[in-house]
N, C-alpha and C. Protein backbone atom coordinates (compact mmCIF):
# COMPACT_ATOMS: atom_id res chain seq x y z
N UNK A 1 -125.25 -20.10 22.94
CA UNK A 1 -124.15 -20.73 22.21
C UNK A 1 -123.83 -19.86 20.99
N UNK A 2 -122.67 -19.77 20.98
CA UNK A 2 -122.25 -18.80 19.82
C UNK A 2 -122.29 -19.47 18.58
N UNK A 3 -123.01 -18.74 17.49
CA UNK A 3 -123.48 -18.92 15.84
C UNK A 3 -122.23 -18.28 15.31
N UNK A 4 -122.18 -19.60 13.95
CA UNK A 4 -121.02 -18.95 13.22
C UNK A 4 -121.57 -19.61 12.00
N UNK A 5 -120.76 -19.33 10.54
CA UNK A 5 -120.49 -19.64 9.45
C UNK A 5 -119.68 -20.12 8.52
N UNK A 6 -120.08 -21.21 8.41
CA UNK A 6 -118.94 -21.90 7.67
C UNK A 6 -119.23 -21.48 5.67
N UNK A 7 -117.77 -21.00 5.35
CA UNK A 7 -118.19 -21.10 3.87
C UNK A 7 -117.30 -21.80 3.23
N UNK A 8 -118.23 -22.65 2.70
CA UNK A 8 -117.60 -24.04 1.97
C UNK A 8 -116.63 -23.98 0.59
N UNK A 9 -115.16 -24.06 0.21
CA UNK A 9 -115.25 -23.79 -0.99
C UNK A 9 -114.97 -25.76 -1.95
N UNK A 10 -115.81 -25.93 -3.14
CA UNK A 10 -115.73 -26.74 -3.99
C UNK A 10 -117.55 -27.52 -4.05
N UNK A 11 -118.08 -26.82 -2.90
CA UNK A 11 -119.60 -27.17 -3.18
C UNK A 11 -120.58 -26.90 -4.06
N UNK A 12 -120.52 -28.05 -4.77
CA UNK A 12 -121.61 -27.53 -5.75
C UNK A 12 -121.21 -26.84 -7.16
N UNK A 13 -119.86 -27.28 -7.39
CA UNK A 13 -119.45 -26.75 -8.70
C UNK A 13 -118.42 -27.93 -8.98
N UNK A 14 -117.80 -27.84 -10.59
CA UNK A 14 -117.74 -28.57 -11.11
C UNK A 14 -117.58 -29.94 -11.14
N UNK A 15 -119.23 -29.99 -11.03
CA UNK A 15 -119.68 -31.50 -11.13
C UNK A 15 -119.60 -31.91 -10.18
N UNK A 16 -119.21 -31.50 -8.48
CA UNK A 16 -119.40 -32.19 -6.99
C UNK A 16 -120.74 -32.02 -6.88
N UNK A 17 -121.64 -32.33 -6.52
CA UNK A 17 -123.01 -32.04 -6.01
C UNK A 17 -123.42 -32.55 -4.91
N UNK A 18 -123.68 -31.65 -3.86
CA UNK A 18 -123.72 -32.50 -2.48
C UNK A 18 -125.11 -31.54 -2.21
N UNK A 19 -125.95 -32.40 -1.93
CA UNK A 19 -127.52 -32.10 -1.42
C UNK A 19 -126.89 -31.96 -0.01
N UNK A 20 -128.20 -30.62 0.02
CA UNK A 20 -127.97 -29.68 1.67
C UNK A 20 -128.34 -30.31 2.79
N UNK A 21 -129.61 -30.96 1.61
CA UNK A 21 -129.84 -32.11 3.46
C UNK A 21 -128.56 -33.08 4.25
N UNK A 22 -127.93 -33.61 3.31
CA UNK A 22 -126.66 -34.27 3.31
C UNK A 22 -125.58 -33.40 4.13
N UNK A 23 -125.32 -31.86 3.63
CA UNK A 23 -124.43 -31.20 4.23
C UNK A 23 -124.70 -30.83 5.85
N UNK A 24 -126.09 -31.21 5.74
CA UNK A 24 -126.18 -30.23 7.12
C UNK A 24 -126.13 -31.79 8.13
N UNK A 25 -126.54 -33.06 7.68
CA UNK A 25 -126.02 -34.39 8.29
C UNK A 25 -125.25 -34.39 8.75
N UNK A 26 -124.11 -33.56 7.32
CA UNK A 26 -122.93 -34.14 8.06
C UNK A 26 -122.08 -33.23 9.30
N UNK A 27 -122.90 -31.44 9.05
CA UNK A 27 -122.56 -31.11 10.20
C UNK A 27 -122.44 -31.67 11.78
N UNK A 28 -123.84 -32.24 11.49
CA UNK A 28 -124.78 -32.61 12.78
C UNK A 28 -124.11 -33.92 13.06
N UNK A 29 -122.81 -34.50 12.33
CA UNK A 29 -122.39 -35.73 12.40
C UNK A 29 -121.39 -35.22 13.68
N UNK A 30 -120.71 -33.78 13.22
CA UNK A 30 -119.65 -33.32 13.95
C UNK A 30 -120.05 -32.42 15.13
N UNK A 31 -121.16 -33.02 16.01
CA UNK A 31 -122.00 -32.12 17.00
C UNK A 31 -122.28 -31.04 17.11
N UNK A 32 -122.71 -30.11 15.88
CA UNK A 32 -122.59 -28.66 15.60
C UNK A 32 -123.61 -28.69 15.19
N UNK A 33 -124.85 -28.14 16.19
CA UNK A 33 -126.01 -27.40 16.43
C UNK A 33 -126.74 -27.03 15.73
N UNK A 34 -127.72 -26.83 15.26
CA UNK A 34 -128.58 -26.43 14.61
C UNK A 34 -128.24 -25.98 13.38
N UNK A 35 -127.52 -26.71 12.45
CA UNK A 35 -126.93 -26.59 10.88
C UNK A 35 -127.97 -26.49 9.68
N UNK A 36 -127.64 -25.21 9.40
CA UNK A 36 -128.94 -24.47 8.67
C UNK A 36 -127.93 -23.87 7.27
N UNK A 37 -128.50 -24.40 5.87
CA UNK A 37 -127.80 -24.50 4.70
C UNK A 37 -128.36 -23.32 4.37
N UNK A 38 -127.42 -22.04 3.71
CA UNK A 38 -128.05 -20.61 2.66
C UNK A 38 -127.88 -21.30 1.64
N UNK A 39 -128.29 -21.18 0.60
CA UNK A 39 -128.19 -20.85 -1.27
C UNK A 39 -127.12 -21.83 -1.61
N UNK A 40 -127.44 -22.71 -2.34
CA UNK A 40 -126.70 -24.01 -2.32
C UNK A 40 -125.20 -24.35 -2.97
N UNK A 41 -124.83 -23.52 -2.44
CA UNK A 41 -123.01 -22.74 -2.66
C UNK A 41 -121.84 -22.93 -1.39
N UNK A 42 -122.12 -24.08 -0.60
CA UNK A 42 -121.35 -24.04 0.36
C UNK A 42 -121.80 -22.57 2.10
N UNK A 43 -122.95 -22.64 1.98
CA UNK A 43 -122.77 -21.86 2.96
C UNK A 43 -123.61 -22.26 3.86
N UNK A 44 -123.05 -22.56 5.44
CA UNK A 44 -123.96 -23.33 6.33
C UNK A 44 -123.36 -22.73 7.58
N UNK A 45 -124.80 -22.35 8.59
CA UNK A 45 -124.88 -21.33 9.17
C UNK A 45 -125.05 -22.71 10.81
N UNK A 46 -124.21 -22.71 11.62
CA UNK A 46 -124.49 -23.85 12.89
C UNK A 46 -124.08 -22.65 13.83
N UNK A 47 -124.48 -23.71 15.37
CA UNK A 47 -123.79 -23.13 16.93
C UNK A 47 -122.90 -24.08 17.21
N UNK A 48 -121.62 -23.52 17.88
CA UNK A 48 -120.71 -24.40 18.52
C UNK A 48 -120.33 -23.82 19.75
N UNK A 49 -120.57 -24.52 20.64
CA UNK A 49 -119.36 -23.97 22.05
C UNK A 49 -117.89 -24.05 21.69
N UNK A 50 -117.22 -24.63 20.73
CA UNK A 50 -115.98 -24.47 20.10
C UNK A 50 -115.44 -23.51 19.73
N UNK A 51 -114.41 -22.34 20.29
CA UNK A 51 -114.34 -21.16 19.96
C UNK A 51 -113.16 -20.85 18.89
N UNK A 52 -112.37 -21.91 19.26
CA UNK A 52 -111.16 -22.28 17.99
C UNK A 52 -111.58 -22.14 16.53
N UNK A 53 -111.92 -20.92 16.17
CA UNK A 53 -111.95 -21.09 14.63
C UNK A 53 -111.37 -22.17 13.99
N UNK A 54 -109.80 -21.66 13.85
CA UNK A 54 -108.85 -22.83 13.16
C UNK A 54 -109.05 -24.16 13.37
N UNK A 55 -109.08 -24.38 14.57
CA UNK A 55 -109.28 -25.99 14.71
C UNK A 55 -110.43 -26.60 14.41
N UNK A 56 -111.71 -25.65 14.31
CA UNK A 56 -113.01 -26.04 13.86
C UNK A 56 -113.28 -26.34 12.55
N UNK A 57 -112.27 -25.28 12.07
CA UNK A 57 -111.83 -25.49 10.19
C UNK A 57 -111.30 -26.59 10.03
N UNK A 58 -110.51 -27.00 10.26
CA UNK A 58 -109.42 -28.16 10.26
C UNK A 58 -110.57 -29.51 10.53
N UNK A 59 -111.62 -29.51 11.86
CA UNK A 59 -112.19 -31.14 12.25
C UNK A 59 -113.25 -30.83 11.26
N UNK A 60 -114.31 -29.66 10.61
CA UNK A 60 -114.75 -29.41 9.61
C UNK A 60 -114.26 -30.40 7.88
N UNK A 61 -113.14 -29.61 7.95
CA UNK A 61 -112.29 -30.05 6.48
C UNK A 61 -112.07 -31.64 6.70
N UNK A 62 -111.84 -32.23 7.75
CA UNK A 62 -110.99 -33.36 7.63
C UNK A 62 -112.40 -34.34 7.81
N UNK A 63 -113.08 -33.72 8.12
CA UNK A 63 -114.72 -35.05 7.91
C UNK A 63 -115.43 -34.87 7.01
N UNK A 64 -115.50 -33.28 5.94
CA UNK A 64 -115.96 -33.55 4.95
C UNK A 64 -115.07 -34.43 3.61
N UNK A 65 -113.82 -34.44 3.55
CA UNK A 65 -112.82 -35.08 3.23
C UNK A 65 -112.95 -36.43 2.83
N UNK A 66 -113.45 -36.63 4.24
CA UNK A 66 -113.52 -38.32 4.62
C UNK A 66 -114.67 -38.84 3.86
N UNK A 67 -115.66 -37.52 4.13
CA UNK A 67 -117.41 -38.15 3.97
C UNK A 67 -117.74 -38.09 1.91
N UNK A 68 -117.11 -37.12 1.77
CA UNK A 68 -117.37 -36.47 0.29
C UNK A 68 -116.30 -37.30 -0.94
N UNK A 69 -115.26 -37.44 -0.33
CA UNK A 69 -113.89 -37.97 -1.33
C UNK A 69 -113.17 -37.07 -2.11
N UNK A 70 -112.97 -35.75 -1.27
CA UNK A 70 -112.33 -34.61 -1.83
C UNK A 70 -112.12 -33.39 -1.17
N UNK A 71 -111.27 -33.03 -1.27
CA UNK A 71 -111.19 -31.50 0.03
C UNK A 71 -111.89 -30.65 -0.16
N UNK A 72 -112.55 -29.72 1.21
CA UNK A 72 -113.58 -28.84 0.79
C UNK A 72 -112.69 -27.58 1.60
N UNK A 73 -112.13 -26.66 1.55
CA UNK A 73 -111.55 -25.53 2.27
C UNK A 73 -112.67 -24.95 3.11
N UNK A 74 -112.32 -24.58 4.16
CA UNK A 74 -113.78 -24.49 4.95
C UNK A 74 -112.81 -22.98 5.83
N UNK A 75 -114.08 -21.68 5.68
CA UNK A 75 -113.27 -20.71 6.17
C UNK A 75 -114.62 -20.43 7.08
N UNK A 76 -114.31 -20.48 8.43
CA UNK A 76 -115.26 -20.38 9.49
C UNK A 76 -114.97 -19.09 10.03
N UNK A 77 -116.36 -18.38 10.37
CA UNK A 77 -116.48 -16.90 10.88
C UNK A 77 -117.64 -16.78 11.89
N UNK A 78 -117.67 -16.43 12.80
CA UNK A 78 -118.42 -15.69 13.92
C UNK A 78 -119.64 -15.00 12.93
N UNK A 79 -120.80 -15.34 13.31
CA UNK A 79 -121.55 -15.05 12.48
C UNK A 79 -122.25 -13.44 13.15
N UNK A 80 -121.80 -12.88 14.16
CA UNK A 80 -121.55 -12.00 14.64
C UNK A 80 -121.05 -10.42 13.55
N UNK A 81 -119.61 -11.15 13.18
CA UNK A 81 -118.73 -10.18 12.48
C UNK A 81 -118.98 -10.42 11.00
N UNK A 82 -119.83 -10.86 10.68
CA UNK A 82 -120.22 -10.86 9.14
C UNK A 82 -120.49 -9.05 8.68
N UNK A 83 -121.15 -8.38 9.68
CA UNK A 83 -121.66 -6.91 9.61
C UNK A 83 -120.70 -5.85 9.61
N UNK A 84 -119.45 -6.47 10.09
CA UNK A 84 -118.49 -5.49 9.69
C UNK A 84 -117.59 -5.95 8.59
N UNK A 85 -118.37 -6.55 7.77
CA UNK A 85 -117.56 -6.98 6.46
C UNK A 85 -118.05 -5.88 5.74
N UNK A 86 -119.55 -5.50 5.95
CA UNK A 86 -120.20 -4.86 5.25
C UNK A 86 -120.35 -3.21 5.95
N UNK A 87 -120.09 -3.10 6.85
CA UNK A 87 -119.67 -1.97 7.62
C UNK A 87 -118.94 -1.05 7.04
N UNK A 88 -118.81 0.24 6.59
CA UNK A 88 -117.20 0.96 5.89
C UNK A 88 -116.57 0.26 5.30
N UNK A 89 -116.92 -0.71 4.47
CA UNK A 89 -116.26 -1.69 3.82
C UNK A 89 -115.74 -0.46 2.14
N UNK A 90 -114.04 -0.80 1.87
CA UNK A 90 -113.67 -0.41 0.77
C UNK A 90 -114.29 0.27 -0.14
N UNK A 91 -115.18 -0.37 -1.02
CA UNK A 91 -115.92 0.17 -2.15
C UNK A 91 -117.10 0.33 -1.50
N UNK A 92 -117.80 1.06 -0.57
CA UNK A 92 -119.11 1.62 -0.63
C UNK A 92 -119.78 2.50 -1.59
N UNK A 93 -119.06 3.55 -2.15
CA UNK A 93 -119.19 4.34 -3.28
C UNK A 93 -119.42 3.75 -4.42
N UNK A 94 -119.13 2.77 -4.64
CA UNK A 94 -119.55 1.90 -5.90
C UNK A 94 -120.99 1.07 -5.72
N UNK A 95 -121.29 1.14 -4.75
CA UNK A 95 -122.33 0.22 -4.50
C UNK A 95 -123.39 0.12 -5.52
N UNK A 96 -123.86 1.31 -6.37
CA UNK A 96 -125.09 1.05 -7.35
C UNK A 96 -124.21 1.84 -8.52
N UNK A 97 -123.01 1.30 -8.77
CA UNK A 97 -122.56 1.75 -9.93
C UNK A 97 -122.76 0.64 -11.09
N UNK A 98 -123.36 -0.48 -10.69
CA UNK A 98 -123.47 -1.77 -11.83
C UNK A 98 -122.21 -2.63 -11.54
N UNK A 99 -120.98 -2.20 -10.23
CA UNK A 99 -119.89 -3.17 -10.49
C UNK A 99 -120.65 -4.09 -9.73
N UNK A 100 -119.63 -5.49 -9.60
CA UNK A 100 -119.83 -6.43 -9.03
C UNK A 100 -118.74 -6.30 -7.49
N UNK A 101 -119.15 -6.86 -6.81
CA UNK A 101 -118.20 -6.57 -5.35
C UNK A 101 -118.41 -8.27 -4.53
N UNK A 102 -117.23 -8.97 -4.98
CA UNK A 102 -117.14 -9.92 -4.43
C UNK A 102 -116.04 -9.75 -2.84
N UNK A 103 -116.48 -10.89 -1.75
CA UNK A 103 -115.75 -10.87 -0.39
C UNK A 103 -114.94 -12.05 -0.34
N UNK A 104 -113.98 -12.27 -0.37
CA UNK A 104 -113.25 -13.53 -0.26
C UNK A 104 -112.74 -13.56 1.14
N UNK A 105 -112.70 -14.81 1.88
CA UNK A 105 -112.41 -15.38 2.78
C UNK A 105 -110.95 -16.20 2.73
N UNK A 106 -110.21 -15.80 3.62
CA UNK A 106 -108.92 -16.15 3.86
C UNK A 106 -108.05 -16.92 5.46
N UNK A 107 -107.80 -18.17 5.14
CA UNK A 107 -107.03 -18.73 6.31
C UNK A 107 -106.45 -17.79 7.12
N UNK A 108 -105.74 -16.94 6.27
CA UNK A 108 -104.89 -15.96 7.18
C UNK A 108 -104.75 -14.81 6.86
N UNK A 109 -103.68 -13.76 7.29
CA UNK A 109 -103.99 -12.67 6.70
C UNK A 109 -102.47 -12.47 5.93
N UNK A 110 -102.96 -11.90 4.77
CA UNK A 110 -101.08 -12.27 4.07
C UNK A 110 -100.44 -11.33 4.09
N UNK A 111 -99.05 -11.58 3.61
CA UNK A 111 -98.15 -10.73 4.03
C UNK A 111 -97.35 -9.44 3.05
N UNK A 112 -96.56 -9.04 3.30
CA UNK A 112 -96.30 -8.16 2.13
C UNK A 112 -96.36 -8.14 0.62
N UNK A 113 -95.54 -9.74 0.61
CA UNK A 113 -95.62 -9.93 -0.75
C UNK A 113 -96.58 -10.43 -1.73
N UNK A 114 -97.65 -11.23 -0.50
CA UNK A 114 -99.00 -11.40 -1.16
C UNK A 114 -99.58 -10.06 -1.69
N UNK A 115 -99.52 -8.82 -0.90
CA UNK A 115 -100.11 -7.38 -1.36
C UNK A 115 -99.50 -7.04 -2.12
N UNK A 116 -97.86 -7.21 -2.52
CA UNK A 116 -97.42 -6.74 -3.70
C UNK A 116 -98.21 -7.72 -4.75
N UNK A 117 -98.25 -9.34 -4.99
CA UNK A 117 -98.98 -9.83 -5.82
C UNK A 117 -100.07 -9.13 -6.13
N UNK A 118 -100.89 -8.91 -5.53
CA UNK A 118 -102.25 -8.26 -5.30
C UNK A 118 -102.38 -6.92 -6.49
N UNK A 119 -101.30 -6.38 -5.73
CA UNK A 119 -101.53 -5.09 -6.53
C UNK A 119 -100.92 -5.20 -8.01
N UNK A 120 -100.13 -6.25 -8.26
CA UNK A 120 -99.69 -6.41 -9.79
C UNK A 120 -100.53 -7.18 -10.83
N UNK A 121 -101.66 -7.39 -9.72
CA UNK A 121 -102.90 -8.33 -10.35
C UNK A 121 -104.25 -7.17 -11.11
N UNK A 122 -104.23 -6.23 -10.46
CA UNK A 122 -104.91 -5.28 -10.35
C UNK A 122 -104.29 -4.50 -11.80
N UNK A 123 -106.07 -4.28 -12.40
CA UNK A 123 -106.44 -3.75 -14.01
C UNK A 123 -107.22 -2.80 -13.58
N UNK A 124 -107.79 -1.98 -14.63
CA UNK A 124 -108.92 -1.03 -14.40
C UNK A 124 -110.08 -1.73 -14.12
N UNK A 125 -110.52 -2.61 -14.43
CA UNK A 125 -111.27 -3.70 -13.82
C UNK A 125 -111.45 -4.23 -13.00
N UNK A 126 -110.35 -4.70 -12.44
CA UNK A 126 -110.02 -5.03 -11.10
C UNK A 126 -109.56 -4.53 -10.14
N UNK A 127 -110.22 -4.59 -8.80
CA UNK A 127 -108.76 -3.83 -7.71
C UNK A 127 -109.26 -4.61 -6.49
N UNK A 128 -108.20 -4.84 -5.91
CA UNK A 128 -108.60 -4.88 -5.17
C UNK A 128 -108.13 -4.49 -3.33
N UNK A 129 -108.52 -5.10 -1.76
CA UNK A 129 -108.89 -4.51 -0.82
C UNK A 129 -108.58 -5.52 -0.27
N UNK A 130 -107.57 -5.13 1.45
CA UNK A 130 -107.41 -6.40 2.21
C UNK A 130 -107.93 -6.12 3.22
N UNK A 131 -108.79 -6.14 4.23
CA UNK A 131 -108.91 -6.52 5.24
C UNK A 131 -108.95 -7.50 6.34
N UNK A 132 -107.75 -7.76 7.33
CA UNK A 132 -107.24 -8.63 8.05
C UNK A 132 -107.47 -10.11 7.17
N UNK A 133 -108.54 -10.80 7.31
CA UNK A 133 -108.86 -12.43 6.45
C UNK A 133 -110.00 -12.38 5.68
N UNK A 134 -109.84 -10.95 5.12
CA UNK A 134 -111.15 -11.32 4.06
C UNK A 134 -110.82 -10.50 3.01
N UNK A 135 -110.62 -10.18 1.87
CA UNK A 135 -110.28 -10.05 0.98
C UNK A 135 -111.76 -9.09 -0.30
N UNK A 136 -111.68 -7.93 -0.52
CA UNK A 136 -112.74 -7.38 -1.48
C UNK A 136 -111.86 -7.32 -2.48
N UNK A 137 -113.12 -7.29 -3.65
CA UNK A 137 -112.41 -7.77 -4.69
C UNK A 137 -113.44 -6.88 -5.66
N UNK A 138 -113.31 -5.95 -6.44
CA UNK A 138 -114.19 -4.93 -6.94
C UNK A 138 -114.44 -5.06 -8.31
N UNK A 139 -115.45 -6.00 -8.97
CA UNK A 139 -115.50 -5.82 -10.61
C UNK A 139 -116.03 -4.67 -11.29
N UNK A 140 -115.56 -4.10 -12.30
CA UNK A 140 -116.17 -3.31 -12.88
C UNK A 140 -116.47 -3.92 -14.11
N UNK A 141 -116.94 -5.00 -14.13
CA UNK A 141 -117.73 -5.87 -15.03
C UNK A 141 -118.61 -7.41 -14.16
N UNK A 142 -118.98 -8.23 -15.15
CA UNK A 142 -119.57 -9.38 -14.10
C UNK A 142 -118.63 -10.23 -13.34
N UNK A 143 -118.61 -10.80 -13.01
CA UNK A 143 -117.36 -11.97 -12.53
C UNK A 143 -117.19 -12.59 -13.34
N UNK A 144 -118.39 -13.45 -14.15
CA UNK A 144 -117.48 -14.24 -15.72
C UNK A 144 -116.73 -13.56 -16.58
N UNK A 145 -117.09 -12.07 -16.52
CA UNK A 145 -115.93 -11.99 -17.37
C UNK A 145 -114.10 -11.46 -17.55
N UNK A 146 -114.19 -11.57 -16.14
CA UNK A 146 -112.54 -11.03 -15.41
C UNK A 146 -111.79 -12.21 -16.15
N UNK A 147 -110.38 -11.72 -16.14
CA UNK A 147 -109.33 -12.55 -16.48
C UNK A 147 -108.50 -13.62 -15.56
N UNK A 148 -109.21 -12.35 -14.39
CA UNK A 148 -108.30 -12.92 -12.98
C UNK A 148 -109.39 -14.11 -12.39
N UNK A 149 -108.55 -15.35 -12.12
CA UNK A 149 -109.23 -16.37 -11.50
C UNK A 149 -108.99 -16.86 -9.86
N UNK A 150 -109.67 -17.55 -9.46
CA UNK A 150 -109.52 -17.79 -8.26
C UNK A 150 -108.23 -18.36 -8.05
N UNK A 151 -108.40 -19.52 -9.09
CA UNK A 151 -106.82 -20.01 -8.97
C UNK A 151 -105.73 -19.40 -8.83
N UNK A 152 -105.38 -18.17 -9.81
CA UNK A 152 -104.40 -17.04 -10.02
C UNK A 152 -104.41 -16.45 -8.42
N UNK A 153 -105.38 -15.93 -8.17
CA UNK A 153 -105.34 -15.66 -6.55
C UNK A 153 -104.88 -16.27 -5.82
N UNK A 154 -105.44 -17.31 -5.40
CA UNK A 154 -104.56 -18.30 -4.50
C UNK A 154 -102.92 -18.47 -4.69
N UNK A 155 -102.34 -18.44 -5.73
CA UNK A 155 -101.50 -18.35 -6.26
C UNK A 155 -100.32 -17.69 -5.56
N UNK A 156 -101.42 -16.30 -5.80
CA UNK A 156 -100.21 -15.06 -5.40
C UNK A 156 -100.45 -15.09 -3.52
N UNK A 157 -101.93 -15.37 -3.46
CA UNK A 157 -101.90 -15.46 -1.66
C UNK A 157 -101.13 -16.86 -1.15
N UNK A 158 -100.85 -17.72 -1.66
CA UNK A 158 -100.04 -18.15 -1.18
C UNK A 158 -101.15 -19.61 -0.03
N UNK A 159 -102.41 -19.18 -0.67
CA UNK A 159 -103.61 -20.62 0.28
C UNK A 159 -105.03 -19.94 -0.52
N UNK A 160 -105.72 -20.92 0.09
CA UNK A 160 -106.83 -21.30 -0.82
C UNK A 160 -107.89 -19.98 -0.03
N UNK A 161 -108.70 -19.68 -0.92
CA UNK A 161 -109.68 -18.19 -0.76
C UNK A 161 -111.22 -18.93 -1.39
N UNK A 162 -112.22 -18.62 -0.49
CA UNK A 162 -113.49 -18.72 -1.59
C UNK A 162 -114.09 -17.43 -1.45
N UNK A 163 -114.83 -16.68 -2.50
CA UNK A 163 -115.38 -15.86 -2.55
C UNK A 163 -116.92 -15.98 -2.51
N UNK A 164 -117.87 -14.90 -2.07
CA UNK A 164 -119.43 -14.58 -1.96
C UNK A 164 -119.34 -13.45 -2.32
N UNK A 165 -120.68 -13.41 -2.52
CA UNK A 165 -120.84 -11.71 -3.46
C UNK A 165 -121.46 -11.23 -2.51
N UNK A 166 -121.50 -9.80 -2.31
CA UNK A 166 -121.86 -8.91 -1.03
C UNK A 166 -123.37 -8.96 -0.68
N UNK A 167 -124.33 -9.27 -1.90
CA UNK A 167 -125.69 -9.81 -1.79
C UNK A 167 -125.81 -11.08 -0.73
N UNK A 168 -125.05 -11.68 -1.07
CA UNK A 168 -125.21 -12.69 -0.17
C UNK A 168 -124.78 -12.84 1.04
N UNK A 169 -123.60 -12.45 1.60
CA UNK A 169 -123.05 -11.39 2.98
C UNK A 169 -124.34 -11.01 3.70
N UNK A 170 -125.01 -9.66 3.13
CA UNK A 170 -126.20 -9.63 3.13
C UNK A 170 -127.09 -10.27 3.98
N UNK A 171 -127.45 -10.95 3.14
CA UNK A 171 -128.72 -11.85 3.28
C UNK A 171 -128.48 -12.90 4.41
N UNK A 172 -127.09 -13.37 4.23
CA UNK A 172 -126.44 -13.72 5.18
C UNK A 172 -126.61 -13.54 7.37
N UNK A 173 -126.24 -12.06 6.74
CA UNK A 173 -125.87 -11.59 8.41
C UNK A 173 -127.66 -11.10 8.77
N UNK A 174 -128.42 -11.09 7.78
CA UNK A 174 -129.94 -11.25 8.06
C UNK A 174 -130.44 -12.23 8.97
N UNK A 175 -129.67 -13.50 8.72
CA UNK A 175 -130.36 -14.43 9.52
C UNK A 175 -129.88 -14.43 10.61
């Protein structure tokens, strides 16, 4: 049965707190296999014979919704293709320069004018990288201290994005 990854965005930050044992319940509410919680940030690793990403996102979102009392954006991936996130990925050359290299996850893949946003967002600090539905995002400082917010992102993409830091990608496609 094919393993995938769901990454949760609104878990576990401001002030939602949903225990993993709970999250992975409620996977197991929605017959999805062996639901196994990473680092308590929305990231939960199941099997589904369901091959419909989208629609898995969608019966995902609409029962945590129900169960939690608030929307959780849920960007589901083949836990397969996590390795070519990290594969020739954009900034390899930076890798032990001290930046930070966050991966954002995207519904879809956007369109011109989201990349023109993109690039008018982009400081010496910032730059960033599209690949098809996932999004690099390159700090040359920590993440607290960018100007640019998630919100502002979403903004210019035009739908909701959560980001992981490449450590955790990582550690991730380990399991």
């Amino acid at each position: 049965m094919p393993r995938y990854v769901a990454f949760l965005r609104a878990i576990n930050v401001g002030g939602r707190v949903v225990k993993m044992d709970r999250l992975r319940a409620l996977f197991m509410e929605l017959d999805l296999a062996n639901p196994e919680t990473f680092i308590a940030s929305g990231n939960v690793l199941f099997e589904s014979k369901v091959k419909a990403l989208a629609g898995l996102e969608r019966r995902i979102e609409a029962h945590l919704a129900s169960a939690l009392g608030y929307e959780v954006a849920t960007f589901v991936r083949q836990h397969d293709s996590l390795l070519s996130l990290l594969d020739g990925h954009p900034y390899e050359s930076h890798a032990d320069d001290g930046h930070t290299l966050q991966i954002g996850f995207l519904k879809g893949t956007p369109g011109p004018s989201q990349l023109e946003g993109l690039k008018a967002l982009e400081t010496p600090t910032d730059e960033f990288h599209l690949r098809d539905r996932s999004l690099y995002w390159l700090l040359r400082m920590k993440f607290n201290e960018t100007k640019i917010t998630t919100a502002k992102l979403e903004r210019v993409l035009g739908g909701p994005v959560t980001f992981r830091n490449i450590t955790s990608i990582r550690r991730l496609v380990e399991r």
